[in-house]
C-alpha atoms as a PDB file:
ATOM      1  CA  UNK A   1      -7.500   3.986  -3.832  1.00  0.00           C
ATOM      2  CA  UNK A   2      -7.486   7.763  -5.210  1.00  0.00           C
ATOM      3  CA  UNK A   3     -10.225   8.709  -2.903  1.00  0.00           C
ATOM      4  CA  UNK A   4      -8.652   7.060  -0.229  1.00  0.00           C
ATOM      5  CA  UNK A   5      -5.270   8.990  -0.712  1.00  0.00           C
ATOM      6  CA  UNK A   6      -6.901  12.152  -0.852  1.00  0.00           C
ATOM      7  CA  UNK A   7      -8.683  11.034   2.342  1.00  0.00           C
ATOM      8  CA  UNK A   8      -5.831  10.573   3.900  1.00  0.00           C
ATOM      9  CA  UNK A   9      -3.253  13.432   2.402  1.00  0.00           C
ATOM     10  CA  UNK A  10      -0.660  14.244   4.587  1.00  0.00           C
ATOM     11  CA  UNK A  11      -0.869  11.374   7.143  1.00  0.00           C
ATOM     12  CA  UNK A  12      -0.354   8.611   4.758  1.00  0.00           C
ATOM     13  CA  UNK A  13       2.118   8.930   1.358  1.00  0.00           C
ATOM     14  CA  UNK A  14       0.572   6.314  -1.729  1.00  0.00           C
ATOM     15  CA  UNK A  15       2.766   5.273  -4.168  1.00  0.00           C
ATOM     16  CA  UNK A  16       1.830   3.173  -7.088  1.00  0.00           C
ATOM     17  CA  UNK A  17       4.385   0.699  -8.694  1.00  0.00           C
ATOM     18  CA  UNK A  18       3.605  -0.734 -12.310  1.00  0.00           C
ATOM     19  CA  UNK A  19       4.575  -4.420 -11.763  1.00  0.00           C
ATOM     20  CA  UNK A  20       4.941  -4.511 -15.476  1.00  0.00           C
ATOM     21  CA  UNK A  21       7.996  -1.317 -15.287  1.00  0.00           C
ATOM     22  CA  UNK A  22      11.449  -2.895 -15.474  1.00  0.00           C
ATOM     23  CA  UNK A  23      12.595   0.336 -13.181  1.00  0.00           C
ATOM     24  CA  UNK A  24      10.431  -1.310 -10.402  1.00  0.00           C
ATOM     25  CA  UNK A  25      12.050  -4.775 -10.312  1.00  0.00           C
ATOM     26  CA  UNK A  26      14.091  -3.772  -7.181  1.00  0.00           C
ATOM     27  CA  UNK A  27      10.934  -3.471  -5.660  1.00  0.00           C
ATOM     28  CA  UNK A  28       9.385  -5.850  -6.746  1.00  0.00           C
ATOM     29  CA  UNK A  29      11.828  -8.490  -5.341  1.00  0.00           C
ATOM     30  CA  UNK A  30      12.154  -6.331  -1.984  1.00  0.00           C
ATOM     31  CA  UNK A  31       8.481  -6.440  -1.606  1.00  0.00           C
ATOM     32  CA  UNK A  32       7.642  -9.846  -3.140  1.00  0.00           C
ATOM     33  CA  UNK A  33       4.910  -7.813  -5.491  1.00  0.00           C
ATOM     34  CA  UNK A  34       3.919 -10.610  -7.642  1.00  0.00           C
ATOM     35  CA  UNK A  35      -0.420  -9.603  -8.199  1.00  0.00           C
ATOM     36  CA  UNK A  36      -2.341  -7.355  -9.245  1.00  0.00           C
ATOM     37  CA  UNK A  37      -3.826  -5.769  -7.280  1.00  0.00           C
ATOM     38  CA  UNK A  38      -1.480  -6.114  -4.706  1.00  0.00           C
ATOM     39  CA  UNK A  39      -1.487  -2.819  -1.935  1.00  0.00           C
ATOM     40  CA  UNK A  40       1.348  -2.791   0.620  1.00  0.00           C
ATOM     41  CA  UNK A  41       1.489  -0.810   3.934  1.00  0.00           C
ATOM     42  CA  UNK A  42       4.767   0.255   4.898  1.00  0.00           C
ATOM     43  CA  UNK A  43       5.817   1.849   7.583  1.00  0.00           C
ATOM     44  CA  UNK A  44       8.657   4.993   7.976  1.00  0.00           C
ATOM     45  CA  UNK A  45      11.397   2.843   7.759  1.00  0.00           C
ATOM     46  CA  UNK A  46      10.022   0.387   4.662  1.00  0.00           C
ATOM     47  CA  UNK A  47       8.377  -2.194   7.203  1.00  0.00           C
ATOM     48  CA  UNK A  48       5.689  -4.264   5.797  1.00  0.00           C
ATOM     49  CA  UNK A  49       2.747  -4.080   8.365  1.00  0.00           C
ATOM     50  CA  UNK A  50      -0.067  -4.776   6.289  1.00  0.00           C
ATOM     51  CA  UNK A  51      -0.355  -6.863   2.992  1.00  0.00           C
ATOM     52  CA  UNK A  52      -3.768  -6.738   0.464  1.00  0.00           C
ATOM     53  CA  UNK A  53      -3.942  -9.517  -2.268  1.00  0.00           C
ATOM     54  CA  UNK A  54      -6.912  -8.906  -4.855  1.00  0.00           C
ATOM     55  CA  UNK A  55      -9.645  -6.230  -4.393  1.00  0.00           C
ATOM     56  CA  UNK A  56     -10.653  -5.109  -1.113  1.00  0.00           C
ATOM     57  CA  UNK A  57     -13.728  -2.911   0.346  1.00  0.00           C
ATOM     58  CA  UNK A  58     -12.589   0.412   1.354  1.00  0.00           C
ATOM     59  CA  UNK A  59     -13.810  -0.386   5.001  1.00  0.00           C
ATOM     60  CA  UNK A  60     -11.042  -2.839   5.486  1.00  0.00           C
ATOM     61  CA  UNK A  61      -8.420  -0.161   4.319  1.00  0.00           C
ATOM     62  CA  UNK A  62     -10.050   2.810   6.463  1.00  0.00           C
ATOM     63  CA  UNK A  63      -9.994   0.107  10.068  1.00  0.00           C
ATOM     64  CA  UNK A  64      -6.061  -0.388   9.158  1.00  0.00           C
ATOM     65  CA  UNK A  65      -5.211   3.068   8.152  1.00  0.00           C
ATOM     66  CA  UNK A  66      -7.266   4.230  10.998  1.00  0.00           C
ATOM     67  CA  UNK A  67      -5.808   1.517  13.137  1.00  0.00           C
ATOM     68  CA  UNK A  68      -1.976   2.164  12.621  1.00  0.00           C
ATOM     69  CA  UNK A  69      -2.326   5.919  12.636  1.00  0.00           C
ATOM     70  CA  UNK A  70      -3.498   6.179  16.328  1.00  0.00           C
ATOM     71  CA  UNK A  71      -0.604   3.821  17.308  1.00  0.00           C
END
């Protein structure tokens, strides 16, 4: 995920949550973050509009990324 955020720095902000942090629990909830790994897409105002459960190949993050940035 590192190599994709500096892939995509300044198009795309990454955040990482620790599911384990009691500070994140709001989150948690909002976002129904129960796995790990678990890698949310949101958009500018907090939509969900993509959801990753488990590991993924970096091909299936680049089409999405790739996908919602021309829109």
């Amino acid at each position: 995920m590192h190599g994709l955020e500096a892939e995509y720095y300044g198009r795309i902000n990454f955040v990482y949550l620790d599911i384990d942090d009691p500070a994140n629990e709001t989150f948690r909830d909002i976002l129904d973050f129960r796995y790990q790994p678990q890698l949310i897409l949101l958009d500018g105002n907090g939509e969900v509009l993509y959801q990753w459960i488990g590991p993924k190949p970096r091909e299936e993050f680049v089409a999405v990324f790739e996908d919602v940035l021309a829109r």
